[in-house]
N, C-alpha and C. Protein backbone atom coordinates (compact mmCIF):
# COMPACT_ATOMS: atom_id res chain seq x y z
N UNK A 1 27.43 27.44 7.40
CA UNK A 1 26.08 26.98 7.65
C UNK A 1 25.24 27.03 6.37
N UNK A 2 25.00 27.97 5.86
CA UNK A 2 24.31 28.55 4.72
C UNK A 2 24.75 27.42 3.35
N UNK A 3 25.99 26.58 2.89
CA UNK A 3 26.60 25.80 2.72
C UNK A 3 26.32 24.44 2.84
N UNK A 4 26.18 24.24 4.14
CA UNK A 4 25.86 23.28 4.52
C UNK A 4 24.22 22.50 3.98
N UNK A 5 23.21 24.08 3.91
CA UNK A 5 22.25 23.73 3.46
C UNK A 5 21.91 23.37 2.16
N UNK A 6 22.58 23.94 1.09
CA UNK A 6 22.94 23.66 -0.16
C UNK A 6 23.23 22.36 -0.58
N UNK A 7 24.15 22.15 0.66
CA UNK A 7 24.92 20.59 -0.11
C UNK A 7 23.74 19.50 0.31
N UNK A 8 22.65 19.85 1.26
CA UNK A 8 21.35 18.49 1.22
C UNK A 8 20.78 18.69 -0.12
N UNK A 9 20.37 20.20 -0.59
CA UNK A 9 20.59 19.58 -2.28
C UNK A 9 20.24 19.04 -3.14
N UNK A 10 22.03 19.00 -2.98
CA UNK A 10 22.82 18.06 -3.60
C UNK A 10 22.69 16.70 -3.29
N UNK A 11 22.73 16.42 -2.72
CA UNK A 11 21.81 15.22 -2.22
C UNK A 11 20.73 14.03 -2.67
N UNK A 12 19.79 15.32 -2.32
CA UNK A 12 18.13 15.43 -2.87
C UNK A 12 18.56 15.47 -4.94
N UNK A 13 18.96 16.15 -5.43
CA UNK A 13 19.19 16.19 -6.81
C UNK A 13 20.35 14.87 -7.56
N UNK A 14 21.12 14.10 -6.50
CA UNK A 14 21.39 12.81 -6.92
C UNK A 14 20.76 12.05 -6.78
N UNK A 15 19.83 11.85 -5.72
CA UNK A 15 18.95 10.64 -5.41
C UNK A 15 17.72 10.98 -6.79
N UNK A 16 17.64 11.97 -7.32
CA UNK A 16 15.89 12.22 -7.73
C UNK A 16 16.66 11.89 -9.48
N UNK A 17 18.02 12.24 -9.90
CA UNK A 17 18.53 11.63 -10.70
C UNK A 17 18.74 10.81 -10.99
N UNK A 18 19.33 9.85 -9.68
CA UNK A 18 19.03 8.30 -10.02
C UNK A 18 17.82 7.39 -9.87
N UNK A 19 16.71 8.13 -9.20
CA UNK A 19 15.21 7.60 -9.74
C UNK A 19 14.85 7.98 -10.90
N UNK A 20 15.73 9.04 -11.84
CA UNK A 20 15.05 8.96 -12.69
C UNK A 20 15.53 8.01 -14.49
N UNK A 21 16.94 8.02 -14.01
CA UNK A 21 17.61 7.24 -14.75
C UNK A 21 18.01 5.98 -14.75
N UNK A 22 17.22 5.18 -13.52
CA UNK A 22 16.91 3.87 -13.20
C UNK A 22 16.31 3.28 -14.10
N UNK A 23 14.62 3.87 -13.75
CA UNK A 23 13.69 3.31 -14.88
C UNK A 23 13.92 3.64 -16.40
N UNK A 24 14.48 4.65 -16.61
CA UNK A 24 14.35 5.04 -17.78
C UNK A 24 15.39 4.49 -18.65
N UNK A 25 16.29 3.94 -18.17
CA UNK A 25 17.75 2.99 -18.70
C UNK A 25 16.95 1.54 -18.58
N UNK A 26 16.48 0.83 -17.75
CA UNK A 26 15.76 -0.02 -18.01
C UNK A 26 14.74 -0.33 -19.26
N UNK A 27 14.10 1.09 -19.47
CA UNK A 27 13.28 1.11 -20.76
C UNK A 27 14.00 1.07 -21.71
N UNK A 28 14.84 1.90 -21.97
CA UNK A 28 15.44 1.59 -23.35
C UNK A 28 16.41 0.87 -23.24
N UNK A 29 17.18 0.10 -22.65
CA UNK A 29 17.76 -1.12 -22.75
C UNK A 29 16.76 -2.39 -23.16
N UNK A 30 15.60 -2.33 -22.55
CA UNK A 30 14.59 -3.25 -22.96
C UNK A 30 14.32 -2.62 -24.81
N UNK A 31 14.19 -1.38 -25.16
CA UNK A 31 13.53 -1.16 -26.08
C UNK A 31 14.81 -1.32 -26.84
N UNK A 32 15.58 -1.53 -26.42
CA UNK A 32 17.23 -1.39 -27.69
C UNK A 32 17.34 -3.16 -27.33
N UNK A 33 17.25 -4.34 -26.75
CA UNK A 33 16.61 -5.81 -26.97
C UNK A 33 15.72 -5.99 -28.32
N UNK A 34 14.95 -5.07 -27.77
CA UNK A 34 13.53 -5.45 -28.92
C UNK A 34 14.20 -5.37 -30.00
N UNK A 35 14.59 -3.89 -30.63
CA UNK A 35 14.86 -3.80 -31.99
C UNK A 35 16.04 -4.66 -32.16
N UNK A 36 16.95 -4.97 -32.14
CA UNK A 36 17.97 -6.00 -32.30
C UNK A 36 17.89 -7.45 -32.48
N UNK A 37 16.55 -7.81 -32.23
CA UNK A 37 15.73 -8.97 -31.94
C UNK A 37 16.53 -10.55 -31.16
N UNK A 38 16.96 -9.50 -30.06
CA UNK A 38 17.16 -11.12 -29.45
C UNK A 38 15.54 -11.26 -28.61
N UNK A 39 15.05 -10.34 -27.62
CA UNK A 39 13.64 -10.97 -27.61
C UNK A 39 12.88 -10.74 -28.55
N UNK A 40 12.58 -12.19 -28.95
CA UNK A 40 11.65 -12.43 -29.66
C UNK A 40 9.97 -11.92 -29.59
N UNK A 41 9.57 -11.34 -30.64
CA UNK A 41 8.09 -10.95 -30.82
C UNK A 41 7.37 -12.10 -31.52
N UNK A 42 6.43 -13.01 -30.86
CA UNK A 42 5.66 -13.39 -31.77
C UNK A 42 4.44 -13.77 -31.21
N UNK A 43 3.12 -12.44 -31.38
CA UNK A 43 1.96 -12.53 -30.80
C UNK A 43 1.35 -13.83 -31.46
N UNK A 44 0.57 -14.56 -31.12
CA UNK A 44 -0.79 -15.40 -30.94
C UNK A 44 -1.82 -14.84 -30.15
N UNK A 45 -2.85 -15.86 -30.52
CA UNK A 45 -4.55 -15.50 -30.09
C UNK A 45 -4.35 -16.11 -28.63
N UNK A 46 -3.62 -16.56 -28.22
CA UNK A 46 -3.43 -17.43 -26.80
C UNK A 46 -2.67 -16.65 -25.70
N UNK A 47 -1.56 -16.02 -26.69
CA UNK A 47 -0.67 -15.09 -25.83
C UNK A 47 -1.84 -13.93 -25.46
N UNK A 48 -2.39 -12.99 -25.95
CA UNK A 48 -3.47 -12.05 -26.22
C UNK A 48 -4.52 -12.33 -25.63
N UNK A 49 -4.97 -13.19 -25.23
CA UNK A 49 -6.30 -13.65 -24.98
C UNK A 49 -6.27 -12.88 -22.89
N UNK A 50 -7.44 -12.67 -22.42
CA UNK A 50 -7.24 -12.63 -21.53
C UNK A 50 -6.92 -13.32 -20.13
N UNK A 51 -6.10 -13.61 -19.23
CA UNK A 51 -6.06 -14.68 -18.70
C UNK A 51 -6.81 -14.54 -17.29
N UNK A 52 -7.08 -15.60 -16.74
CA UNK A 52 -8.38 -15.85 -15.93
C UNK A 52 -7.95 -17.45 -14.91
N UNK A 53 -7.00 -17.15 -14.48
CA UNK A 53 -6.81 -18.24 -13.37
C UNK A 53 -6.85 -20.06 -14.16
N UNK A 54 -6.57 -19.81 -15.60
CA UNK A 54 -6.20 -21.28 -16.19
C UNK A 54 -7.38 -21.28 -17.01
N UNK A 55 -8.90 -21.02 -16.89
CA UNK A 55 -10.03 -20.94 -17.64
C UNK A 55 -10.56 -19.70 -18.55
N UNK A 56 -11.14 -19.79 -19.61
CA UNK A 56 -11.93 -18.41 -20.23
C UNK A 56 -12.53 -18.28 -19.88
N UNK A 57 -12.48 -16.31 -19.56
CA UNK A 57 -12.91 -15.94 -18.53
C UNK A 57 -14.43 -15.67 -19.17
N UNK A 58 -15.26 -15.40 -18.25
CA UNK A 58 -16.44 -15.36 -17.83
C UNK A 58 -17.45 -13.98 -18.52
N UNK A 59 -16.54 -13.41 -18.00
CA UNK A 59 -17.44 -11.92 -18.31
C UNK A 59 -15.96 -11.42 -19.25
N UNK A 60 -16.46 -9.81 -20.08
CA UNK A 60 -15.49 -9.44 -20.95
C UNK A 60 -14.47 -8.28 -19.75
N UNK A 61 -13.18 -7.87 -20.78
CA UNK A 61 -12.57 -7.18 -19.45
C UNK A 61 -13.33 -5.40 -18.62
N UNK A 62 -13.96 -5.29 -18.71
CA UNK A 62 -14.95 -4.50 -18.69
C UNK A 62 -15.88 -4.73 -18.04
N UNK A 63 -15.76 -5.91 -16.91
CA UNK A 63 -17.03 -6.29 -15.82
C UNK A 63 -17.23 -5.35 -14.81
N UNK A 64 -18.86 -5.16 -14.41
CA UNK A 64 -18.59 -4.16 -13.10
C UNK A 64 -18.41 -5.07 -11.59
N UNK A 65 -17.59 -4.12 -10.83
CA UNK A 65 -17.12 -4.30 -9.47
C UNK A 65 -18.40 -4.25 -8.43
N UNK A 66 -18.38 -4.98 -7.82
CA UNK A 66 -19.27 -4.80 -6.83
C UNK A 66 -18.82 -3.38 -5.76
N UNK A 67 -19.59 -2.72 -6.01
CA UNK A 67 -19.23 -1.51 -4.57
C UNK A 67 -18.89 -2.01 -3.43
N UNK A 68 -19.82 -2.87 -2.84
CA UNK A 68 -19.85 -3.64 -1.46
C UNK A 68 -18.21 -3.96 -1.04
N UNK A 69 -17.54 -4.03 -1.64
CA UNK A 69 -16.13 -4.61 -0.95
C UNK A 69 -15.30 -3.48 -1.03
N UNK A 70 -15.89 -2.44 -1.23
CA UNK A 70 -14.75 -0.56 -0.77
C UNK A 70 -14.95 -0.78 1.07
N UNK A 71 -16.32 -0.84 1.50
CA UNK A 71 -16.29 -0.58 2.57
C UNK A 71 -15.32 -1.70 3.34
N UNK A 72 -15.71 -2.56 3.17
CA UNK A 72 -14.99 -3.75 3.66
C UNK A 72 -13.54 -3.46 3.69
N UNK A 73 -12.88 -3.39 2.36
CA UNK A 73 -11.80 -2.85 2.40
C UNK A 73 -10.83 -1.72 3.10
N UNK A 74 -11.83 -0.81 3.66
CA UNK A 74 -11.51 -0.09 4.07
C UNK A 74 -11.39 -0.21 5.77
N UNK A 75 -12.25 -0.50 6.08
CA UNK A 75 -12.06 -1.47 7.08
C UNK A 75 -11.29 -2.17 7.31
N UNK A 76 -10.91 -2.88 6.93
CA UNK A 76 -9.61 -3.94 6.83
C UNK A 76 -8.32 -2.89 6.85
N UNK A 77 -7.84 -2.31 5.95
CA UNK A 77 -7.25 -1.52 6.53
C UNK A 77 -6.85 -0.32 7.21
N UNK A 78 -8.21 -0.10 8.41
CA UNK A 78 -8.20 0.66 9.14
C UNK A 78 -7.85 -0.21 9.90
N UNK A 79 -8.30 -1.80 10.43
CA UNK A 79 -8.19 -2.58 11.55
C UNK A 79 -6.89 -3.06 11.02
N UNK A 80 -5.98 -3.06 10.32
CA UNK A 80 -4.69 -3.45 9.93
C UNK A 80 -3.82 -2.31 10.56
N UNK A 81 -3.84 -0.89 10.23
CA UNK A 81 -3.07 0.02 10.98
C UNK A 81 -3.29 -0.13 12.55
N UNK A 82 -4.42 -0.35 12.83
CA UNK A 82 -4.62 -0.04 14.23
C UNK A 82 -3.23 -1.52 15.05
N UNK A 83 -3.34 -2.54 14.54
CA UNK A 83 -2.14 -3.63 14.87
C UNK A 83 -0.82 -2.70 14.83
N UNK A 84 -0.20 -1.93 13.50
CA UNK A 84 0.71 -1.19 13.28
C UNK A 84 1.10 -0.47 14.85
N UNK A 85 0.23 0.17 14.84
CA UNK A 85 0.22 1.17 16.13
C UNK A 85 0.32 0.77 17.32
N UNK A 86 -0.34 -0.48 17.41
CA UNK A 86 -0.24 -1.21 18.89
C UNK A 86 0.97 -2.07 19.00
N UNK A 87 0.99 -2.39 18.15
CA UNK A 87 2.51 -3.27 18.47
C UNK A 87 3.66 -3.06 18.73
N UNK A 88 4.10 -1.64 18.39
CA UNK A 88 5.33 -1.32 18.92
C UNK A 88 4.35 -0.78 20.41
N UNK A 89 3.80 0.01 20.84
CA UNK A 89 3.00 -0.23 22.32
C UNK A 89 3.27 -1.08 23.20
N UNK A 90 2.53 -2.31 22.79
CA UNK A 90 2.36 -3.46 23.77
C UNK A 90 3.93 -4.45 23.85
N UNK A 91 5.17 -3.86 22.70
CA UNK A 91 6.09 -4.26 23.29
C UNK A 91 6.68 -3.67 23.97
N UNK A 92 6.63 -2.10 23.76
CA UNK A 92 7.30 -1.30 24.85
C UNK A 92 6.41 -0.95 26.11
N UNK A 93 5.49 -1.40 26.36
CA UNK A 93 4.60 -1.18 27.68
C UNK A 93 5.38 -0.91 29.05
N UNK A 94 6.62 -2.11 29.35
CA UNK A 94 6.72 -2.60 30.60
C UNK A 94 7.50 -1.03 30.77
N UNK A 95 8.92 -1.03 29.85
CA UNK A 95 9.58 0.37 29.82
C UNK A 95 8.65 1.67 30.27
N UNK A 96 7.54 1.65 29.13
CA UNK A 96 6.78 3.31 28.85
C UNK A 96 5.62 3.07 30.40
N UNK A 97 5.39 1.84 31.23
CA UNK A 97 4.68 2.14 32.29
C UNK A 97 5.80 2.54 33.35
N UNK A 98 6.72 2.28 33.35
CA UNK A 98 7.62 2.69 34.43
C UNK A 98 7.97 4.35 34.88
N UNK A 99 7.91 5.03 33.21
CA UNK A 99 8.49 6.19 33.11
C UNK A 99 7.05 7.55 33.29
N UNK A 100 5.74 6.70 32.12
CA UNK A 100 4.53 8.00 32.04
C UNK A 100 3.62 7.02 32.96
N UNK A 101 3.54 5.80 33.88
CA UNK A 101 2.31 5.44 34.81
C UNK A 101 1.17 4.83 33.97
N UNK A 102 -0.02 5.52 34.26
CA UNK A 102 -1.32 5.08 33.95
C UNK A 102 -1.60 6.15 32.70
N UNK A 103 -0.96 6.85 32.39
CA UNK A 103 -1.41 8.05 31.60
C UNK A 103 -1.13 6.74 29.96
N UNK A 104 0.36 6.43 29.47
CA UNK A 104 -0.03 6.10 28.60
C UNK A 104 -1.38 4.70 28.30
N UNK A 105 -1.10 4.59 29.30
CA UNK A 105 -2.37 2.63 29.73
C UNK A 105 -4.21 3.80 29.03
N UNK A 106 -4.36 4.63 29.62
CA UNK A 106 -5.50 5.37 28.94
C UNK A 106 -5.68 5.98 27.67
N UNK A 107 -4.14 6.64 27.05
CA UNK A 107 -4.11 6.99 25.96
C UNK A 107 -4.55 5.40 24.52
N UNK A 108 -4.35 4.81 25.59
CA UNK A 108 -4.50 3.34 24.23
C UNK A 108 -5.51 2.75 24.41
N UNK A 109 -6.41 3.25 25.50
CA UNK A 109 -7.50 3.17 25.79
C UNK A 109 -8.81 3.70 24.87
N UNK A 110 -8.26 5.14 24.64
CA UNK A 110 -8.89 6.11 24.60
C UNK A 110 -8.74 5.88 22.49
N UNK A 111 -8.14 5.48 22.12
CA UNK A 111 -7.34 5.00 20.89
C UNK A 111 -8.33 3.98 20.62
N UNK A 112 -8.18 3.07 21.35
CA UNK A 112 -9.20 1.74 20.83
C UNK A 112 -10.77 1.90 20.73
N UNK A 113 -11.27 3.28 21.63
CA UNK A 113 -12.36 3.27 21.73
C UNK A 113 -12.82 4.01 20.48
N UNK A 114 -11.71 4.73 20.10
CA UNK A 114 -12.55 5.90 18.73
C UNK A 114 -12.72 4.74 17.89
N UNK A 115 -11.44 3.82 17.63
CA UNK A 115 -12.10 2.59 16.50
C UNK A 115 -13.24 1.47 16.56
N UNK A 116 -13.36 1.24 18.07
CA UNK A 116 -14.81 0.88 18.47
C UNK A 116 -15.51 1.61 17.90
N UNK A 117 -15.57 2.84 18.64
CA UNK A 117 -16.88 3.73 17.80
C UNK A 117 -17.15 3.90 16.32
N UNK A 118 -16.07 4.08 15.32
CA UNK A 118 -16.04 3.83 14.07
C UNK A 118 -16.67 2.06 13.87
N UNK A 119 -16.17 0.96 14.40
CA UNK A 119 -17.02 0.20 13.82
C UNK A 119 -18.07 -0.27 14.33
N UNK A 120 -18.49 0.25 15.53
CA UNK A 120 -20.10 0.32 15.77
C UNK A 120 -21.05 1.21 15.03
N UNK A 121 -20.35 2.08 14.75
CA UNK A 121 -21.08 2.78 13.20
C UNK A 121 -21.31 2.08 12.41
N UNK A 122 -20.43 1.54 11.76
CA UNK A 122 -20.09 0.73 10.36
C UNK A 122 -21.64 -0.30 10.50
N UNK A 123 -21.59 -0.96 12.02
CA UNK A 123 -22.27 -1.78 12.16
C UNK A 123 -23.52 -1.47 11.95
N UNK A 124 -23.48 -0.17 12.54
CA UNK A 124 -25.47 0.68 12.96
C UNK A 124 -25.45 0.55 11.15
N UNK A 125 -24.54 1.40 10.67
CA UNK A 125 -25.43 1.52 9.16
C UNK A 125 -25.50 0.47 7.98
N UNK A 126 -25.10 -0.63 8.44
CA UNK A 126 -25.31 -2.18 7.76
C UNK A 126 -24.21 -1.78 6.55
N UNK A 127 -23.06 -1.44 7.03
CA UNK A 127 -22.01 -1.51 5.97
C UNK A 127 -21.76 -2.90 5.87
N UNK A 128 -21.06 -3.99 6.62
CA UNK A 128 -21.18 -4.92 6.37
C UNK A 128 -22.25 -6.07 6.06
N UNK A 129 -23.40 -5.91 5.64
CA UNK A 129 -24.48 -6.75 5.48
C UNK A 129 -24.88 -6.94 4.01
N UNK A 130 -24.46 -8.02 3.80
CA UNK A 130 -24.82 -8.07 2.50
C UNK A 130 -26.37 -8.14 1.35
């Protein structure tokens, strides 16, 4: 038994070895390219320049972010998990009503309403209002 626990490990210390000698063989295989010069180095003002969807850009790279789109964001993926959660649910419904009744039908009830209440908040305090 005692054995047994050891050898997960072993395991754990191959897998964390080969995350670590993945990337890091990638780097210097890239960095042993470079010096040998089959990829080619040859900066320009064009290569360098910042790029901006085909046009020069607007502001320098150093523009400020609007705050306004954290909340939003966050939101979004709070109402993105909440799908996560329901969907394996509402496919297993017909099964999970047969076995727990009305009990789980309230638990997802009771689920939807705390995120109601979170975004009737959101709403009361004009998070979304621009």
């Amino acid at each position: 038994m005692f054995d047994e626990y050891f050898h997960q490990y072993g395991f754990i210390a191959i897998f964390t070895g080969l995350a670590l000698a993945v990337p890091l063989g990638m780097i210097f295989v890239s960095w042993l390219l470079f010096k040998i010069t089959i990829r080619p180095y040859m900066p320009n003002y064009v290569k360098q320049s910042i790029y901006e969807c085909g046009f020069e850009p607007i502001s320098g790279p150093w523009n400020q972010f609007n705050f306004r789109y954290y909340p939003v964001a966050l939101l979004f993926i709070i109402f993105d998990l909440e799908v996560v959660f329901l969907f394996p649910w509402a496919v297993s419904f017909g099964a999970m009503s047969r076995e727990f009744g009305v009990f789980i039908l309230i638990e997802v009830i009771v689920f939807i309403g705390i995120l109601a209440l979170g975004w009737i908040y959101a709403l009361k305090k004009n998070v979304l209002n621009w």
